[in-house]
Protein backbone atom coordinates (compact mmCIF):
# COMPACT_ATOMS: atom_id res chain seq x y z
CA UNK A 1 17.50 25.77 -1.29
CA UNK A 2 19.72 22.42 -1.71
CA UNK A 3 18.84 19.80 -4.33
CA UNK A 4 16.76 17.74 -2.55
CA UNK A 5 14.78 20.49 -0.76
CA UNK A 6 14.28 21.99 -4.67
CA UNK A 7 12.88 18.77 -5.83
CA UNK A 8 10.71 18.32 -3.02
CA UNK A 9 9.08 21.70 -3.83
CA UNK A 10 8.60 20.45 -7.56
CA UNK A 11 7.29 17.81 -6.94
CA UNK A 12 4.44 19.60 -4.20
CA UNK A 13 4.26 21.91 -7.34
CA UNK A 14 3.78 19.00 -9.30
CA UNK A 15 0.75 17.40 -7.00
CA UNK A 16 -0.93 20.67 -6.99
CA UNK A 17 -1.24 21.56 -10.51
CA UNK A 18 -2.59 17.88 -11.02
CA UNK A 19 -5.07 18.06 -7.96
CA UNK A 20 -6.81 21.46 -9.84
CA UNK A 21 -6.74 19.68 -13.30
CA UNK A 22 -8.52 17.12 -11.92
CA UNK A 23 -10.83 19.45 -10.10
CA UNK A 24 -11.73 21.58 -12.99
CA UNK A 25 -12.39 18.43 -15.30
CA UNK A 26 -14.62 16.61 -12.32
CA UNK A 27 -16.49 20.25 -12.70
CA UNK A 28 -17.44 19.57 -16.38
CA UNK A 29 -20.35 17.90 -17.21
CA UNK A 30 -19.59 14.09 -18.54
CA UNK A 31 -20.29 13.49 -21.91
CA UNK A 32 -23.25 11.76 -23.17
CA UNK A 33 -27.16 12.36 -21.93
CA UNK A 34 -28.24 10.95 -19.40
CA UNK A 35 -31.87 10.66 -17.94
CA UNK A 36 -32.76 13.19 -15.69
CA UNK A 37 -34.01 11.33 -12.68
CA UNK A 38 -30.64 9.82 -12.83
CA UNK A 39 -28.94 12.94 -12.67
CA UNK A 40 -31.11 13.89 -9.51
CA UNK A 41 -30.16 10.35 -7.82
CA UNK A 42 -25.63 12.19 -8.53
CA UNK A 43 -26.94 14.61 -6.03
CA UNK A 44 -26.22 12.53 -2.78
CA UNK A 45 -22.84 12.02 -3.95
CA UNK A 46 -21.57 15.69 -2.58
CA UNK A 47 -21.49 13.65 1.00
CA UNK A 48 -18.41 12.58 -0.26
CA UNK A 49 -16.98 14.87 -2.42
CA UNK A 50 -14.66 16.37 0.19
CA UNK A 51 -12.91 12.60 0.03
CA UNK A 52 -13.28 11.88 -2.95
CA UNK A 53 -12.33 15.08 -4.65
CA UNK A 54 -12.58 14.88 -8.36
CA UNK A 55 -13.11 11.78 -8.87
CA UNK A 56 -16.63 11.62 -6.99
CA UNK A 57 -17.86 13.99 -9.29
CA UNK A 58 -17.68 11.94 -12.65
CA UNK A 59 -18.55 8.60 -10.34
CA UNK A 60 -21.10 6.28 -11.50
CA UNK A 61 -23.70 5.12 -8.84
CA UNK A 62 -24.74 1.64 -8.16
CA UNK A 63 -28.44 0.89 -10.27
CA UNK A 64 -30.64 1.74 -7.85
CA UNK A 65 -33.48 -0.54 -6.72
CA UNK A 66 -37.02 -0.02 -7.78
CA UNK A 67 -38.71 2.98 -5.67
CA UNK A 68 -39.59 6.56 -5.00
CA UNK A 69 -36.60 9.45 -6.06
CA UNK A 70 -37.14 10.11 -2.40
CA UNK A 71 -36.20 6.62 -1.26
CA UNK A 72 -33.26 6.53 -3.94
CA UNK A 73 -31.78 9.07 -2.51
CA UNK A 74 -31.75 8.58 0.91
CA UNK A 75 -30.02 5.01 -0.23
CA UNK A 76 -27.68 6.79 -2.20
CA UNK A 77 -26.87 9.31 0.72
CA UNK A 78 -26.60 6.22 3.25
CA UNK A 79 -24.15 4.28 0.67
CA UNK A 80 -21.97 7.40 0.32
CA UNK A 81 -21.85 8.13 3.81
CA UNK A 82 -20.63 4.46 4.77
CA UNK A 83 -18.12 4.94 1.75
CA UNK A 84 -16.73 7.84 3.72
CA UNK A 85 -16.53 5.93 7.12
CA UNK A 86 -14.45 3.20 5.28
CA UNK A 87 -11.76 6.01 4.03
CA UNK A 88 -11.82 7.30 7.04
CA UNK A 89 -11.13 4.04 8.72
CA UNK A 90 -8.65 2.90 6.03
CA UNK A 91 -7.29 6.78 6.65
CA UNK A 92 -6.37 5.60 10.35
CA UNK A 93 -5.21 2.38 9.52
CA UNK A 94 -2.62 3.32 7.37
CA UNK A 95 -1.71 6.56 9.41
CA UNK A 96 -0.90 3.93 12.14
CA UNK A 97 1.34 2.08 9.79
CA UNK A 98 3.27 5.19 8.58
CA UNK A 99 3.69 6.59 12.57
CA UNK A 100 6.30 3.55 13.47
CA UNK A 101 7.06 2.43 10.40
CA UNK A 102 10.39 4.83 9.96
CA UNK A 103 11.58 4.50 13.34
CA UNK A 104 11.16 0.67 13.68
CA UNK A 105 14.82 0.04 13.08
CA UNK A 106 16.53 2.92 14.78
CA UNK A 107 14.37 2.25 18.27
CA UNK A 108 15.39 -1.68 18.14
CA UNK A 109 19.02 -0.56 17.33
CA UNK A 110 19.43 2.53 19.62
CA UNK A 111 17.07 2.20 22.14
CA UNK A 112 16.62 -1.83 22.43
CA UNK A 113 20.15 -2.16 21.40
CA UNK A 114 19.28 -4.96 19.14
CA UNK A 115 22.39 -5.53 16.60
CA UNK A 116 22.00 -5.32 13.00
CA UNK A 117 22.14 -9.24 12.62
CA UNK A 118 19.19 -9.65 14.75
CA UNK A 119 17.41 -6.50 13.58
CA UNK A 120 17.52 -8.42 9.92
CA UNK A 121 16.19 -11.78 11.84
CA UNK A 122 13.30 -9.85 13.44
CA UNK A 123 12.30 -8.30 9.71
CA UNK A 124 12.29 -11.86 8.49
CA UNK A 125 10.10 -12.86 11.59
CA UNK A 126 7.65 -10.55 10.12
CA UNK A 127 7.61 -11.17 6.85
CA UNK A 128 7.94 -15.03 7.63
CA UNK A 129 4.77 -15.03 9.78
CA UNK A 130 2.94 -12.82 7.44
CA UNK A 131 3.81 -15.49 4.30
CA UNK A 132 2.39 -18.14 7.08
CA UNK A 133 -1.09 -16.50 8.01
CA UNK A 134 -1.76 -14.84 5.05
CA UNK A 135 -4.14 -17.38 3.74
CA UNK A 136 -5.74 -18.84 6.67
CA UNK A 137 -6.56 -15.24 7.67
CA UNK A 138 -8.01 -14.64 3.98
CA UNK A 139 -10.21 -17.25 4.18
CA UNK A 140 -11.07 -16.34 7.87
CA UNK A 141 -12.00 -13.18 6.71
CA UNK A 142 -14.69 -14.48 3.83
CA UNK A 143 -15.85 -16.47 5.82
CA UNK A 144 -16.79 -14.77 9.34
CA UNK A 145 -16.86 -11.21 7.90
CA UNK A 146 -14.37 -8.40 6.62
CA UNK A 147 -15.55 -6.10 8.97
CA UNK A 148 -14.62 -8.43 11.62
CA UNK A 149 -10.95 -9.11 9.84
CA UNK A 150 -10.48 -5.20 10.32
CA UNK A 151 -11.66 -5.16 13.94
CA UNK A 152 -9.18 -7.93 14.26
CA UNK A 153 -6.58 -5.82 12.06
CA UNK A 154 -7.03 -2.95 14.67
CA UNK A 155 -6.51 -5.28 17.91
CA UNK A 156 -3.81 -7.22 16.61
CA UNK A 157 -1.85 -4.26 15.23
CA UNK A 158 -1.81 -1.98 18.45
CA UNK A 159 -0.48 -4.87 20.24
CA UNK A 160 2.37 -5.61 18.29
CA UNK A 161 3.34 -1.47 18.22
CA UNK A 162 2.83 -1.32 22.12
CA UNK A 163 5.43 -4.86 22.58
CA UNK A 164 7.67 -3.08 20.16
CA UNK A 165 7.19 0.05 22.05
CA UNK A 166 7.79 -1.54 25.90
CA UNK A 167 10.11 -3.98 24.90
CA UNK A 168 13.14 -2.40 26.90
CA UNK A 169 11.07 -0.95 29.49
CA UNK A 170 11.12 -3.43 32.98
CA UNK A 171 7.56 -5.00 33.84
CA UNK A 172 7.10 -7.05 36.49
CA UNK A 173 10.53 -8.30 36.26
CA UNK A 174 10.31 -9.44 32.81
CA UNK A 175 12.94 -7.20 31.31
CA UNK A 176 14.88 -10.25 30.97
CA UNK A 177 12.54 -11.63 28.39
CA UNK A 178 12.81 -8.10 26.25
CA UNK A 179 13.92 -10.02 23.00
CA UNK A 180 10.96 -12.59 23.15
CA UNK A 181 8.66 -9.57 23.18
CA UNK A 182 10.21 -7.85 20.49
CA UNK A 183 9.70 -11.13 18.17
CA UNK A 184 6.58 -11.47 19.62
CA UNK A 185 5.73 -8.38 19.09
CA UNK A 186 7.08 -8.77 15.27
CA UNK A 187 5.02 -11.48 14.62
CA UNK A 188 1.65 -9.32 15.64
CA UNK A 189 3.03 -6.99 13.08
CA UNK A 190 3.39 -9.52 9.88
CA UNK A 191 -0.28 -10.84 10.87
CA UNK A 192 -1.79 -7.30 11.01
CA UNK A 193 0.37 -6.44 7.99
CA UNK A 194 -1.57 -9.04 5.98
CA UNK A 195 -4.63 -8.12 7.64
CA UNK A 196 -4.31 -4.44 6.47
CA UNK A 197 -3.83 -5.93 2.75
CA UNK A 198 -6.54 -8.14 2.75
CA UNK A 199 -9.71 -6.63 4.21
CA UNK A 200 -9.70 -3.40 3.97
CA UNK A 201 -9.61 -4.02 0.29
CA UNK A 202 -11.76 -6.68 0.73
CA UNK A 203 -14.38 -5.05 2.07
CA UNK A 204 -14.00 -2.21 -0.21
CA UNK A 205 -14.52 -4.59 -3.11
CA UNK A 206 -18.01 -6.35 -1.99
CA UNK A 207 -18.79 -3.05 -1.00
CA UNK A 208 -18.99 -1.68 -3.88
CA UNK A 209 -18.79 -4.52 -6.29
CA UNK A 210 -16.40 -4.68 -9.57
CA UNK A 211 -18.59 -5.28 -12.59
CA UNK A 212 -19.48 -2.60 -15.23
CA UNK A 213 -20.12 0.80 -14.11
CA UNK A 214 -19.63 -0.24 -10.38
CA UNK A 215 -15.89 -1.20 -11.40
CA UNK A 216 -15.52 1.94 -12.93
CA UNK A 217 -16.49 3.33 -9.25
CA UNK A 218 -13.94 1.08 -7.68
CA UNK A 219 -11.27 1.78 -10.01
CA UNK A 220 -11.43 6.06 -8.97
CA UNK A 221 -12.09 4.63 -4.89
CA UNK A 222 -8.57 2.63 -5.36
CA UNK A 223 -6.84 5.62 -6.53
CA UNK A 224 -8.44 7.71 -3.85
CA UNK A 225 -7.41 5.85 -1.75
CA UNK A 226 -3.60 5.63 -3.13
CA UNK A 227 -3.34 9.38 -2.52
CA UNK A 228 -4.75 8.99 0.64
CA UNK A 229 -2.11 6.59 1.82
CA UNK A 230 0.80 9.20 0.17
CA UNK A 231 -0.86 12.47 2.34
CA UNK A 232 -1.18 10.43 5.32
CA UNK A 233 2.58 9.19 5.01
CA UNK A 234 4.00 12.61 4.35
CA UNK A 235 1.85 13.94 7.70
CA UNK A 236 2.92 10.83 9.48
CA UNK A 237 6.39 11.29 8.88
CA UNK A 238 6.26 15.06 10.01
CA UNK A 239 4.19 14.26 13.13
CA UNK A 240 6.60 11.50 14.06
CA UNK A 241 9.65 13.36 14.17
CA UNK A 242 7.99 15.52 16.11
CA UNK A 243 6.67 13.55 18.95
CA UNK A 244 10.44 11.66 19.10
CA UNK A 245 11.67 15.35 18.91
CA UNK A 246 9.43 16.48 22.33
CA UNK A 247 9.84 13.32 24.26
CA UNK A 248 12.85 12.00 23.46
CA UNK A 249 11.76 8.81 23.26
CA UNK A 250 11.57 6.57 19.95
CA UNK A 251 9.00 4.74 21.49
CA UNK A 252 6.10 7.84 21.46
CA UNK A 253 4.78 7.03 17.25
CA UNK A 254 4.72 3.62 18.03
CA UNK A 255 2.34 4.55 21.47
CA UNK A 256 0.66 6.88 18.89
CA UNK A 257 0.02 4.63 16.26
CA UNK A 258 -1.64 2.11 18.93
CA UNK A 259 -4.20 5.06 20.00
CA UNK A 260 -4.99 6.22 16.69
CA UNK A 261 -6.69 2.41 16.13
CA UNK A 262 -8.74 3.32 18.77
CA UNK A 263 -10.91 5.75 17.10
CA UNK A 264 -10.56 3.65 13.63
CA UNK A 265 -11.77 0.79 15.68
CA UNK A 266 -14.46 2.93 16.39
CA UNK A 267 -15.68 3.74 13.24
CA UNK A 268 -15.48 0.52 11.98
CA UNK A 269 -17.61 -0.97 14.70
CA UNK A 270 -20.34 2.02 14.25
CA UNK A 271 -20.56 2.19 10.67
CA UNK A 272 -19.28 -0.21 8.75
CA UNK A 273 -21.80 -3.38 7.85
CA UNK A 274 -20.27 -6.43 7.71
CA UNK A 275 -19.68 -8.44 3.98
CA UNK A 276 -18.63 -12.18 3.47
CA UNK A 277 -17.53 -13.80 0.73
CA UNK A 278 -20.16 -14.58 -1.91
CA UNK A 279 -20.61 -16.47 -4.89
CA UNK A 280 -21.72 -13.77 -7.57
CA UNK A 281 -19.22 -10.39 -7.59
CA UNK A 282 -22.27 -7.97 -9.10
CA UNK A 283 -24.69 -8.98 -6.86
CA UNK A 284 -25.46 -7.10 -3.22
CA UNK A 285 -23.03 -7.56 -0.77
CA UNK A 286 -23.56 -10.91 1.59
CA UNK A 287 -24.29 -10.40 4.79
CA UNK A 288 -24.88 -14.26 5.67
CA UNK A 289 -22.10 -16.09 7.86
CA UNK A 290 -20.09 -18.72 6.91
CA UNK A 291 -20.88 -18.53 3.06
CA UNK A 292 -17.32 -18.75 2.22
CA UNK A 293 -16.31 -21.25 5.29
CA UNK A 294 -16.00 -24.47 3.15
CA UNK A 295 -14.11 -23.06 -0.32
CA UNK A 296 -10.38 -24.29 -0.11
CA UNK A 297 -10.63 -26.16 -3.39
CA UNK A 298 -12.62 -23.15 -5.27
CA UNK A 299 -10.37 -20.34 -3.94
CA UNK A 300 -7.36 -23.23 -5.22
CA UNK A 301 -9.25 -23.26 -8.81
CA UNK A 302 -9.22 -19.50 -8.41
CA UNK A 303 -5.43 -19.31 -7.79
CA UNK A 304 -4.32 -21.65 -10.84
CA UNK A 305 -6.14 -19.50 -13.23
CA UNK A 306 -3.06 -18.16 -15.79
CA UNK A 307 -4.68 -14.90 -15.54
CA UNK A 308 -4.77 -14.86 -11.42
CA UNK A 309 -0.81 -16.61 -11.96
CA UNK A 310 0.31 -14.06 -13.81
CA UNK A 311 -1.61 -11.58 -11.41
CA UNK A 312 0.42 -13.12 -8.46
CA UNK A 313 4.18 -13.21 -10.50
CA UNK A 314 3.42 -9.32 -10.89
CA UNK A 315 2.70 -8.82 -7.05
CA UNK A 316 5.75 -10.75 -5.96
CA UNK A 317 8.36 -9.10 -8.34
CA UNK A 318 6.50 -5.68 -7.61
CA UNK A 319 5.91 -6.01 -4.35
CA UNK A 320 8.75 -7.97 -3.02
CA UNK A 321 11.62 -5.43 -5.30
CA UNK A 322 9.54 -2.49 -3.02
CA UNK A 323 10.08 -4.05 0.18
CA UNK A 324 13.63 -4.22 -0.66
CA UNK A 325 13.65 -0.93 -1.60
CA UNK A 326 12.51 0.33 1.54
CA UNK A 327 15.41 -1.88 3.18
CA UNK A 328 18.23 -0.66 0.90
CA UNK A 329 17.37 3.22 -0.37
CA UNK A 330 18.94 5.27 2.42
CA UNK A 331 22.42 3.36 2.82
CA UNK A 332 22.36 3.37 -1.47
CA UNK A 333 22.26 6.72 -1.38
CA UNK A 334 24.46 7.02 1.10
CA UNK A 335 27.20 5.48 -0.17
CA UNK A 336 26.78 6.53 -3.80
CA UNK A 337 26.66 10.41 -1.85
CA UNK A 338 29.80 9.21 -0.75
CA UNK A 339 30.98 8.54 -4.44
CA UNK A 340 30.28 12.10 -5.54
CA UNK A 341 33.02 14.31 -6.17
CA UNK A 342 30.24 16.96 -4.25
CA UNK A 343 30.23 15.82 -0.61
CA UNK A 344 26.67 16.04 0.73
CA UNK A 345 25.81 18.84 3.80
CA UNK A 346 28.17 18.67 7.17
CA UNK A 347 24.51 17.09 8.72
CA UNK A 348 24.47 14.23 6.03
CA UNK A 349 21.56 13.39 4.09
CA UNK A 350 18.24 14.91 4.40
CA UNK A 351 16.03 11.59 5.12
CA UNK A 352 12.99 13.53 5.63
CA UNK A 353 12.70 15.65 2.81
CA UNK A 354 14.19 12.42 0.55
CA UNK A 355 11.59 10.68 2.21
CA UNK A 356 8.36 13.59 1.87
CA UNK A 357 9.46 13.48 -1.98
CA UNK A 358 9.25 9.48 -2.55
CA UNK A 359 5.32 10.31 -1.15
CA UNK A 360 4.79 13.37 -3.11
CA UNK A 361 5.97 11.04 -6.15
CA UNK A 362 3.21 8.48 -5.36
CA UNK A 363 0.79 10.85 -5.28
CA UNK A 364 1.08 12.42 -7.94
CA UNK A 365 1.01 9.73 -9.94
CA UNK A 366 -2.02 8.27 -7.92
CA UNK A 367 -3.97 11.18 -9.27
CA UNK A 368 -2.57 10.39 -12.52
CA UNK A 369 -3.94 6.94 -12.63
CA UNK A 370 -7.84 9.12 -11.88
CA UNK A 371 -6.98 10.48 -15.47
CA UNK A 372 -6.16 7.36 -16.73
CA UNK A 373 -9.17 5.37 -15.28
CA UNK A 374 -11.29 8.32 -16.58
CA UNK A 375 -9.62 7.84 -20.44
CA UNK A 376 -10.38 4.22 -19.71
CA UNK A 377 -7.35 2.78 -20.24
CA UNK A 378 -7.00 -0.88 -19.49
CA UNK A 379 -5.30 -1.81 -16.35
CA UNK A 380 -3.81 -4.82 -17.55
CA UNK A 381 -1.79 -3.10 -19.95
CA UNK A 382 -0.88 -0.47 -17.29
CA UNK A 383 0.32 -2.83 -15.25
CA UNK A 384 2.59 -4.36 -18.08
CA UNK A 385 3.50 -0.74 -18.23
CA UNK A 386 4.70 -0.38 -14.58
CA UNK A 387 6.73 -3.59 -14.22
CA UNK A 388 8.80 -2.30 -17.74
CA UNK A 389 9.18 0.84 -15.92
CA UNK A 390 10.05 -0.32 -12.87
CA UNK A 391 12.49 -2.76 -14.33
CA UNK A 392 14.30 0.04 -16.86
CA UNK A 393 14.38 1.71 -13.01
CA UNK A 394 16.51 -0.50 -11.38
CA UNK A 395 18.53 -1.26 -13.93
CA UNK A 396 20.01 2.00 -14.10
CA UNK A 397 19.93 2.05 -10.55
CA UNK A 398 22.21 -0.54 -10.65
CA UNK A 399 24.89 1.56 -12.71
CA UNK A 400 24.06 4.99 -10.35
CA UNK A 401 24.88 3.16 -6.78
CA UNK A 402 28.41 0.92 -8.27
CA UNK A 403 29.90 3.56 -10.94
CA UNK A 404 31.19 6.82 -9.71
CA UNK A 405 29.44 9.14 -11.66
CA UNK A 406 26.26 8.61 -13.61
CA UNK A 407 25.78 10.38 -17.57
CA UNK A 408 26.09 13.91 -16.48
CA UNK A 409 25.17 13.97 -13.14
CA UNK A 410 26.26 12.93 -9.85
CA UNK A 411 24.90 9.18 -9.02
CA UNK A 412 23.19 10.19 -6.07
CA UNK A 413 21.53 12.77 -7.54
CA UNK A 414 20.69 10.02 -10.24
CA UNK A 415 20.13 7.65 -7.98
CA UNK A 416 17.27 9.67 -5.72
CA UNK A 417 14.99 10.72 -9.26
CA UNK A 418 15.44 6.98 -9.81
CA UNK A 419 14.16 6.55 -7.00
CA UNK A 420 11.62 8.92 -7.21
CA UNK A 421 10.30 7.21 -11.01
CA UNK A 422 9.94 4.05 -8.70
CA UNK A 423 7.56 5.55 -6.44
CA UNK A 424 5.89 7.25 -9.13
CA UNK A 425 5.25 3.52 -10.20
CA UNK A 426 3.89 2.60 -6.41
CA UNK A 427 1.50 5.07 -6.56
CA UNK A 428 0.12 3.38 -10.10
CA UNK A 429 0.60 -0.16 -9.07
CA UNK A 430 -1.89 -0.18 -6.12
CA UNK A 431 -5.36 1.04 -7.71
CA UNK A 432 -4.20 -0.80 -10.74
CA UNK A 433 -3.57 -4.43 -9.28
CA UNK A 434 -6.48 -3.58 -7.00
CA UNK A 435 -8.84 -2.73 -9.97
CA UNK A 436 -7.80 -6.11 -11.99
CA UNK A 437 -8.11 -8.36 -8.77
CA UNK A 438 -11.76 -6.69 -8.27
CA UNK A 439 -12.57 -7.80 -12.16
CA UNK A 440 -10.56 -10.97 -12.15
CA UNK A 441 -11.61 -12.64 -8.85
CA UNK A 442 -15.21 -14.02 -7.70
CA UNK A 443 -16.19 -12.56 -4.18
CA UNK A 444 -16.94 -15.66 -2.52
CA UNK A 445 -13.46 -16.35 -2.29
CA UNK A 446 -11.74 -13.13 -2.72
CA UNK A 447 -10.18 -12.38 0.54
CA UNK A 448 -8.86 -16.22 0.67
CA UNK A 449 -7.08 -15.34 -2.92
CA UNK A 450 -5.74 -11.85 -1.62
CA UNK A 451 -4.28 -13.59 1.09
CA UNK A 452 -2.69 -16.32 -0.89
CA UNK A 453 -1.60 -13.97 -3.14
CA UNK A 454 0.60 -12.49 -0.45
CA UNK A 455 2.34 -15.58 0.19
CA UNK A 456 5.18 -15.53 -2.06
CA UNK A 457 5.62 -11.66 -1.71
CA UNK A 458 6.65 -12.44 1.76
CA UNK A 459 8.61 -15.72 1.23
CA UNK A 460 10.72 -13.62 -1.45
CA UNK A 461 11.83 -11.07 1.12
CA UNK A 462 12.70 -13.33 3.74
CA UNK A 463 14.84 -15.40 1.33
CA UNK A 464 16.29 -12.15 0.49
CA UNK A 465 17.32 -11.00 3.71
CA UNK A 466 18.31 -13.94 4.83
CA UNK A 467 20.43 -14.33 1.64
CA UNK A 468 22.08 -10.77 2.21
CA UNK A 469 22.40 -11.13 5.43
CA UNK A 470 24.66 -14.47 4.43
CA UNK A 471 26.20 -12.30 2.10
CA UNK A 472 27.20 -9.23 4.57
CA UNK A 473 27.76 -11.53 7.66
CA UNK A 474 25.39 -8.66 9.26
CA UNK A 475 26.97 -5.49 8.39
CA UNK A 476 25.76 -2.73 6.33
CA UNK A 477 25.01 -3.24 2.85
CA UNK A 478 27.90 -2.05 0.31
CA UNK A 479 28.13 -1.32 -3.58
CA UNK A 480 28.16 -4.77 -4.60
CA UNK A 481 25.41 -6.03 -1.87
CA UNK A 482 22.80 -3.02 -3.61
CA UNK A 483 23.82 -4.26 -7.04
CA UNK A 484 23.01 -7.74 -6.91
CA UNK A 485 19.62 -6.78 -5.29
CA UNK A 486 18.43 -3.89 -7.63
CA UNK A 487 19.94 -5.75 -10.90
CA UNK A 488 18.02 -9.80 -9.31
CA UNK A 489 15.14 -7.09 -9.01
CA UNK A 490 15.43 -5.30 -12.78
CA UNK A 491 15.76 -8.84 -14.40
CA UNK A 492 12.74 -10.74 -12.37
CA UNK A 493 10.53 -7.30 -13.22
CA UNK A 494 11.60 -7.73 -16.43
CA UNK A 495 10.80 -11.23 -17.20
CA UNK A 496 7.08 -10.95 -14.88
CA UNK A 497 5.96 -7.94 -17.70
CA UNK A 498 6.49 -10.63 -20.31
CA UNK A 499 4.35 -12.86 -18.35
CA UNK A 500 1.97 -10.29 -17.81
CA UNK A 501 2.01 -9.24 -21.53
CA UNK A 502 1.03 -12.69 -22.68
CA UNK A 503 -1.48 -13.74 -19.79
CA UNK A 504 -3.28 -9.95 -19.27
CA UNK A 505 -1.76 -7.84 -22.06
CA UNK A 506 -3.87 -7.61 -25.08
CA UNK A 507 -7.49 -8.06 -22.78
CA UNK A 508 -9.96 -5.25 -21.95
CA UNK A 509 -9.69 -5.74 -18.26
């Protein structure tokens, strides 16, 4: 077994012994008495157990209104059973992300033959369209309905996998136009990217509501739903090689993500109920129209809070350094493989086992956070945690991909458990900037403040492509190229857990 294949297997190792810790302690009874008819009302909650795992187990349900323990519980069954159509939905929507997502780059380079210069401008359409919708389309969402925004999530997406899919294929004589339906198509794909960040989440939120015991709830849904995401990447990235492997084709997980919004679609349209933004976070979901239609200069008030600026400095250095990551960790470890005085294999790298162990990272530490959330440790200094992390991460990335060796090891060997620590941090930063944006912002105008919050992560990436594509003239990234971009990316991570410190840092939330 080679070193990458050994790590994987530690790290499966890893996910496993956590999985049955958590188990066993979900088994145990919670400390503290509790009144009995309360502990008859827990019993719906085994409808979603199988989803939920552990963490359903020690989850508190939402005070129940006034009426018979029969009546209670066939709420508390009907609440648990939508919370399980809205992973299962969220389960297809991501697995649709994760289908095309690896491929993207190789079909519009060897099957579109797109050059690497244009490949970079049609990422930066992307992101540049997602940084200009994101928050028209999160106040859209609060105000007609984030049920609808995920119907619209579903529509939009498939159509910008099938344009990326047909591009090169000749319809009706409009092979000529190819490259307008690949940008097309690209711009489909940074509107239902933002989409995917804002509703679903959105919805979760006013579903369940992030006050008291009901934030405890959403905190263990959040990190549920982080594992989720790393399972359904690992079995995306397995199935997809497989259906380019039997057709041939680069285009079949992008055909495959489009159908698999069909039955998500599907779900959502069944059993979903529809929320809007609403004035009072604790309170019942709002199901009127239009409640959140005239907020601009509330959702603005919102946004200039110091906490909610500090909230957003954290998402763009967080979320804009992983972006780049995605961009830059194959040819870094490439070329610092290439520095090794131990050439890799005769068949190069092993992307897909590099890749299945980044995912096994972020799950494992996604179940880690359900241990944290369970010690009730505060996610705002958890967060501060992650960004010092992060930055301490590519810092020393930044000696393992320009020196030839790194301490005692070889640097891509260094380089790839740096790597992995960074995922590790992924899989932490999601529930945990999605538990603190439950607590710290009002539901009327939450999806309009997700959205906005998601401007500047997008503006940073395109100004950093377009800056290293300035810098490269278009060609591969070198030694010096992946410097300056993990060591711009330790110091900004750096300097936003200072921020974070001083605006989030010492509070309870």
């Amino acid at each position: 077994m080679d070193f990458y294949s050994l790590n994987l297997a530690g790290l499966l190792l890893l996910c496993l012994v956590l999985f049955l810790s958590q188990r066993s302690a979900g088994a145990k009874p919670q400390p503290g008495p509790k009144p009995k008819k309360t502990q008859r009302k827990q019993k719906p909650k085994s409808a979603t157990s199988s989803l939920l795992s552990s963490s359903s187990s020690s989850s508190s349900s939402s005070p129940p209104p006034p009426s018979s323990a029969g009546g209670s519980e066939a709420e508390g069954t009907k609440r648990n059973g939508k919370l399980t159509a809205f992973l299962l939905a969220y389960t297809l929507a991501t697995a649709s992300d994760w289908l095309q997502g690896a491929h993207i780059a190789a079909l519009y380079a060897d099957e579109h033959r797109v050059s690497p210069r244009a490949i970079s401008l049609l990422f930066a359409t992307g992101f540049g369209t997602g940084a200009l919708s994101a928050a028209r389309i999160g106040r859209w969402a609060d105000a007609r309905g984030r049920k609808r925004a995920c119907l619209a999530f579903c529509g939009v997406y498939a159509a910008s996998c099938a344009l990326t899919a047909t591009g090169a294929v000749p319809i009706l004589g409009l092979e000529k136009w190819r490259m307008g339906w690949l940008v097309l198509g690209r711009m489909l794909g940074g509107v239902g990217t933002s989409l995917l960040f804002v509703a679903f989440e959105s919805w979760v939120v006013g579903f369940l509501g992030a006050k008291g015991e009901r934030g405890e709830e959403l905190r263990r849904v959040l990190g549920v739903m982080s594992g989720l995401n790393s399972v359904v990447a690992v079995v995306c990235g397995v199935v997809s090689e497989w259906l380019v492997t039997t057709t041939g084709t680069k285009k079949a997980p992008f055909l495959a993500a489009a159908g698999v919004l069909v039955p998500a679609a599907a779900v959502i349209w069944t059993c979903w109920d529809e929320n809007y933004g609403r004035q009072d976070s604790a309170a019942a979901p709002n199901t009127t129209p239009g409640a959140a239609a005239h907020t601009p200069s509330r959702a603005w008030t919102v946004l200039t809070r110091p906490r909610i600026l500090a909230l957003g400095a954290a998402s763009t250095a967080f979320e804009g350094s992983m972006y780049l990551f995605v961009f830059f960790w194959a040819p870094a470890l490439r070329l610092a493989a290439a520095r090794d005085a131990v050439a890799p294999s005769p068949s190069g790298l092993p992307y897909g086992v590099i890749f299945a162990s980044f995912m096994a990272s972020t799950l494992a530490s996604s179940l880690v956070f359900n241990t944290l959330t369970r010690r009730r440790l505060p996610p705002a200094r958890l967060l501060v945690a992650i960004l010092a992390v992060s930055a301490g991460c590519f810092c020393l990335l930044f000696s393992a991909t320009t020196a030839a060796s790194f301490s005692l090891v070889p640097a891509s060997h260094a380089a790839f458990w740096l790597f992995c620590l960074f995922e590790a941090a992924v899989g932490l930063y999601w529930p945990c900037a999605g538990a603190l944006k439950g607590a710290l912002i009002e539901d009327g105008v939450r999806a309009q403040v997700y959205g906005a919050l998601r401007v500047p992560v997008n503006v940073f990436v395109v100004a950093s492509l377009l800056g290293m594509m300035r810098m490269q003239g278009g060609d591969d990234a070198g030694a010096a190229a992946h410097g300056k971009v993990f060591g711009g990316c330790a110091a900004l991570l750096a300097a936003t857990a200072g921020v974070v410190w001083a605006a989030l840092g010492g509070g309870e939330v």
